[in-house]
Protein backbone atom coordinates (compact mmCIF):
# COMPACT_ATOMS: atom_id res chain seq x y z
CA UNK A 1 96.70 50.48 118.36
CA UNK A 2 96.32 47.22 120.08
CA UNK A 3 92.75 46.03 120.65
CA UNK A 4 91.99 45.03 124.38
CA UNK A 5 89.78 41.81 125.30
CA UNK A 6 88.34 43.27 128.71
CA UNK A 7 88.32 46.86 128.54
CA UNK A 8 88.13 49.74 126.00
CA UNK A 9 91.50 52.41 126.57
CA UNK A 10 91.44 55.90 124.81
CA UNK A 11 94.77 57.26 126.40
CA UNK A 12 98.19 56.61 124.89
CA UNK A 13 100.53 53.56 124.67
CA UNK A 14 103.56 53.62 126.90
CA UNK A 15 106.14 50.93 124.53
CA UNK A 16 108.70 49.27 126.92
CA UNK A 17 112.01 49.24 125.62
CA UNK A 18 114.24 48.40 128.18
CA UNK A 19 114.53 44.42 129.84
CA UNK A 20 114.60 46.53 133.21
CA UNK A 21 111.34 47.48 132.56
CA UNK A 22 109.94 44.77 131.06
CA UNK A 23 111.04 43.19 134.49
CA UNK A 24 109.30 45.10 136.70
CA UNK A 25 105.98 44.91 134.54
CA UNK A 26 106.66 41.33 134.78
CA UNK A 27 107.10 41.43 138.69
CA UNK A 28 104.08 40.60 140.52
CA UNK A 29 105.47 42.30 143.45
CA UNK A 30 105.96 45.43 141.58
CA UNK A 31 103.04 46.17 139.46
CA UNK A 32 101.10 45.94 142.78
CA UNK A 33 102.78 49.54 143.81
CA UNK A 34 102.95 50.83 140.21
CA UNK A 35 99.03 50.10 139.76
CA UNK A 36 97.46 53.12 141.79
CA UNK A 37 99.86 55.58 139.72
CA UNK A 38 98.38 53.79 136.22
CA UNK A 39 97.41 57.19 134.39
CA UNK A 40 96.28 58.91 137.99
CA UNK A 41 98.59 61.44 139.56
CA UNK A 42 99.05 60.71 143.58
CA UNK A 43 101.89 61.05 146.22
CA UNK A 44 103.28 57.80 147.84
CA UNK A 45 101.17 57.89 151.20
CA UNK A 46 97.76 57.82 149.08
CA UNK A 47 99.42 54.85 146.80
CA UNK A 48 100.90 53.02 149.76
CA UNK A 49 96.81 52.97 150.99
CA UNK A 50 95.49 51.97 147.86
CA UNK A 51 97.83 49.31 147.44
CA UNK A 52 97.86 47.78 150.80
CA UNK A 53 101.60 48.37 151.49
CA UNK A 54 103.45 50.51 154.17
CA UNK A 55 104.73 54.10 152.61
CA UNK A 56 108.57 52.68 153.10
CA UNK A 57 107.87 49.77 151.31
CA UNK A 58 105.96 52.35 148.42
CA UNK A 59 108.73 54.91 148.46
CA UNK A 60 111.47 51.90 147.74
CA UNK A 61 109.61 50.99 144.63
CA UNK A 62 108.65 54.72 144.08
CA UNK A 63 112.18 55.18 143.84
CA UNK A 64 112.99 52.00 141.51
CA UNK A 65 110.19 52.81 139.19
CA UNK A 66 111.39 56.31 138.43
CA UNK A 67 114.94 55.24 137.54
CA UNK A 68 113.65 52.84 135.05
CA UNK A 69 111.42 55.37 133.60
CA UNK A 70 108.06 53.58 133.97
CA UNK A 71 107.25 56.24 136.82
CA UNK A 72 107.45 60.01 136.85
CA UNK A 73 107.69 63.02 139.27
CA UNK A 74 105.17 65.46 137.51
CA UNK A 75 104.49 68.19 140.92
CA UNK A 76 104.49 68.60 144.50
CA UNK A 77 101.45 69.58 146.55
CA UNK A 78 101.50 72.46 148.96
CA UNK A 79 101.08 71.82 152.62
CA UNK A 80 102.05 72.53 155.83
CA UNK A 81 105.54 71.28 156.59
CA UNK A 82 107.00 69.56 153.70
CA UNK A 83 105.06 69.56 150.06
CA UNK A 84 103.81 66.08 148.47
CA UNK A 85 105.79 64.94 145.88
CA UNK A 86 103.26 63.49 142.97
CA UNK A 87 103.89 61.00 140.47
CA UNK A 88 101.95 59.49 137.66
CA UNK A 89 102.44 56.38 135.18
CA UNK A 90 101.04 56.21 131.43
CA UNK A 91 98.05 54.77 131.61
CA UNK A 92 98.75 51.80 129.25
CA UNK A 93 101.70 50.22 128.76
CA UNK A 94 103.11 48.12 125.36
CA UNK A 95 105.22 44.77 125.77
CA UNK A 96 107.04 43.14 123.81
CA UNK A 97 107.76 39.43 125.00
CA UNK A 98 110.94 39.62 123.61
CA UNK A 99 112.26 41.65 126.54
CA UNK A 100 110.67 39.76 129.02
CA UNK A 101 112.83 37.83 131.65
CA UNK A 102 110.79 34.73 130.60
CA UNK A 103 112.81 31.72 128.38
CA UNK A 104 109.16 30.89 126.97
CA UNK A 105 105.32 31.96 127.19
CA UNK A 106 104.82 28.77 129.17
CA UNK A 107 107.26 30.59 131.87
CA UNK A 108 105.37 33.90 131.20
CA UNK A 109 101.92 32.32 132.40
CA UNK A 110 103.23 30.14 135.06
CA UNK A 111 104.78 33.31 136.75
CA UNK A 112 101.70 35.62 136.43
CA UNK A 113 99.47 33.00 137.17
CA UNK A 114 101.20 31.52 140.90
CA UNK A 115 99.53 34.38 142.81
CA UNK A 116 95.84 33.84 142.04
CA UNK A 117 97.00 29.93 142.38
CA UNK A 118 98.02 30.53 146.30
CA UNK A 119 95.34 32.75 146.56
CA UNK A 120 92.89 30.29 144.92
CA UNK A 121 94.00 27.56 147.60
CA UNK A 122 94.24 29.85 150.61
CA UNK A 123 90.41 31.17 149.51
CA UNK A 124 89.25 27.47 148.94
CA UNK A 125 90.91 26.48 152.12
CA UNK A 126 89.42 29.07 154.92
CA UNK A 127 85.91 28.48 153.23
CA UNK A 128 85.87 24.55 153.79
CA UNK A 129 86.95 25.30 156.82
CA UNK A 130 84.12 27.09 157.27
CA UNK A 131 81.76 24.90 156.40
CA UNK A 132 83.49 21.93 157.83
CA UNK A 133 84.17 20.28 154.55
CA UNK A 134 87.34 18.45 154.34
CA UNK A 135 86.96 14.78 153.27
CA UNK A 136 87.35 14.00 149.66
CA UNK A 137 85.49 11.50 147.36
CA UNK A 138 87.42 9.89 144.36
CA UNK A 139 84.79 7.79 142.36
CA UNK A 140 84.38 6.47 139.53
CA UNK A 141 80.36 7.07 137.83
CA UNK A 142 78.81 4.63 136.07
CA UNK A 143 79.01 6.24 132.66
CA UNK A 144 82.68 5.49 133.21
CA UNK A 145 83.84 8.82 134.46
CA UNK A 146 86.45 9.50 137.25
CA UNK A 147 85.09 12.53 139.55
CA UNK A 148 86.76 14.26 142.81
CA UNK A 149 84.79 16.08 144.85
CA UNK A 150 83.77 17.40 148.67
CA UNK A 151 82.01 14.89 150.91
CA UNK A 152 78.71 17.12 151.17
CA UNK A 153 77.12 17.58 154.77
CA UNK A 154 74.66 14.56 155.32
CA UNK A 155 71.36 14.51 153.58
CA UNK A 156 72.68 17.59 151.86
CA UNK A 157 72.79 18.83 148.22
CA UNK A 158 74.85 21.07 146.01
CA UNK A 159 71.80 23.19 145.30
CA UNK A 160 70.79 23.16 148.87
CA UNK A 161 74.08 24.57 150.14
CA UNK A 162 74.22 27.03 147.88
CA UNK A 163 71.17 28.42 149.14
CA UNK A 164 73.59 29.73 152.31
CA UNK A 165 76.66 29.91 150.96
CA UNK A 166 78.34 31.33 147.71
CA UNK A 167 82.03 30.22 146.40
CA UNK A 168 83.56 26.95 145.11
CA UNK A 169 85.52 26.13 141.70
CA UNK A 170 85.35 23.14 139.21
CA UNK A 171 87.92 22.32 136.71
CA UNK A 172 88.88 18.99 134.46
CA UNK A 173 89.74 17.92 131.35
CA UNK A 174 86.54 17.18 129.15
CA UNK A 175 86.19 16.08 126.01
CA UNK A 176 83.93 18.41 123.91
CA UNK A 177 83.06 18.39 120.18
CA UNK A 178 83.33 21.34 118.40
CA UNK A 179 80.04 22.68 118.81
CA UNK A 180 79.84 22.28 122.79
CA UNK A 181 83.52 23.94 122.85
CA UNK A 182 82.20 27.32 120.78
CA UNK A 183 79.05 27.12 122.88
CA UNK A 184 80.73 27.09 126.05
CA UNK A 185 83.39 29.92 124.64
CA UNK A 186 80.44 32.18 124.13
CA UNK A 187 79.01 31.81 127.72
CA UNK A 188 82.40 32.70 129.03
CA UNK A 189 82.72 35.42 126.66
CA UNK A 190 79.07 36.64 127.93
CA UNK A 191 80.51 35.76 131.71
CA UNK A 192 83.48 38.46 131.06
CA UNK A 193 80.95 41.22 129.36
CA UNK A 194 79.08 40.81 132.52
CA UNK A 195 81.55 40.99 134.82
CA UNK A 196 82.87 44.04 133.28
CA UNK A 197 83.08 46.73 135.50
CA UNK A 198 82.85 44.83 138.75
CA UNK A 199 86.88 45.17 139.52
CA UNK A 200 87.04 48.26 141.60
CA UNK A 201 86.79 48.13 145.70
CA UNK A 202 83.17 49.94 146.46
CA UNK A 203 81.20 50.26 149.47
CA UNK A 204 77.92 46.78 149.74
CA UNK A 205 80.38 44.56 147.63
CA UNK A 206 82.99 42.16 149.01
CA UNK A 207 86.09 40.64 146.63
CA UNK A 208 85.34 37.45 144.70
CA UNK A 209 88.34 35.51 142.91
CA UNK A 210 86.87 34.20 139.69
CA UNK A 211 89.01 32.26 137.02
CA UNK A 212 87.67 30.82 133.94
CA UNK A 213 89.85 28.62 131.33
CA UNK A 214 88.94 26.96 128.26
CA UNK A 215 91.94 25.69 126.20
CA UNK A 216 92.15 22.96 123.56
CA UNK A 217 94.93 20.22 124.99
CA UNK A 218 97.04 18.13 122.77
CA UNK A 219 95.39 14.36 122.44
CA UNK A 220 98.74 13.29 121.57
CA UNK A 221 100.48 14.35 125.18
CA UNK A 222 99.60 11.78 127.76
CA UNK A 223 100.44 14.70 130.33
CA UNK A 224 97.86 17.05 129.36
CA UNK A 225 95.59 14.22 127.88
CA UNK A 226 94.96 13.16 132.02
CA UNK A 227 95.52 16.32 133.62
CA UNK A 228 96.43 16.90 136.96
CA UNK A 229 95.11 13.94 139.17
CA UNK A 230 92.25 14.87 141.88
């Protein structure tokens, strides 16, 4: 049995074996209506809710899911008019890159990572917009490091908005020995312990994108050496 990084699973492995299925698991679009079924039995109205989609637009996929076999009818609930029909999904699925519709793992994470990168910049967007932050600095410090950043409000500091205000993301390529790199792996390792838990809609709380990424880049490869510029 596979171990998991963010969460412990007792229930049994689903293994893909078709590349129609390993598809759809691949498919942004689809695992967001195949997610409410994920070992829970419900009819397509209840999933259409949970996923944010209208109940046509759940039935389609309802329908697609069940021919590949990811997705199965398992009841009907009574009612008056005409039953429910239920459906369920294993509640862990198994797969194997090799049936993928990706030509390399750089594909693979490019595709499953453009969603959270629109919704990163639509997120960081509306909340400079909010707080009327839209000019950019590009400076260079005088311990010889290049920086972009917000203009901050007037006789304003970091610390000080933050005392009103809660978002924002950092990223760049640093140069860390070997030490600072394990260091800094452990406090995102104690980051992701923490923030176990913390993924399911509930009444007081409000949705938060967080990303984290630490990655050792080739020092040979100009392109990664700079990074992305800005």
């Amino acid at each position: 049995m596979p171990q998991t990084i963010l969460g412990s699973f007792g229930g049994e492995w689903f293994k893909v074996a078709t590349p129609e299925q390993a598809r759809l698991l691949s498919d942004p679009a689809a695992l967001r209506h195949l997610e409410p079924f994920l070992g829970r039995t419900l009819g397509a109205a209840a999933a259409a809710r949970e996923a944010g989609v209208s109940v046509e637009r759940m039935l389609y996929r309802v329908r697609q899911l069940v021919t590949a076999g990811l997705l199965t009818e398992v009841g009907q609930e009574r009612r008056g008019g005409r039953p429910i029909r239920l459906y369920r999904a294993p509640a862990g699925f198994w797969l194997p890159f090799h049936l993928t519709p990706f030509a390399d793992l750089e594909a693979q994470i490019a595709r499953h990572g453009r969603p959270f990168d629109r919704l990163r910049a639509r997120a960081g967007a509306r909340r400079l917009a909010e707080l009327e932050l839209g000019t950019r600095l590009l400076y260079r410090d005088q311990r010889g490091e290049v920086h972009s950043e917000i203009l901050l409000p007037e006789g304003q500091t970091l610390a000080q908005l933050r005392q009103h205000t809660v978002g924002g993301d950092y990223m760049g390529v640093l140069w860390l020995d070997e030490a600072t790199a394990r260091r800094v792996q452990g406090l995102l390792d104690s980051l992701r312990e923490e923030l176990s838990g913390w993924g399911t809609e509930q009444a007081g709380r409000r949705p938060y994108l967080i990303q984290t990424a630490l990655l050792p880049l080739n020092p040979g490869d100009r392109e990664e050496l700079l990074g992305p510029p800005g």
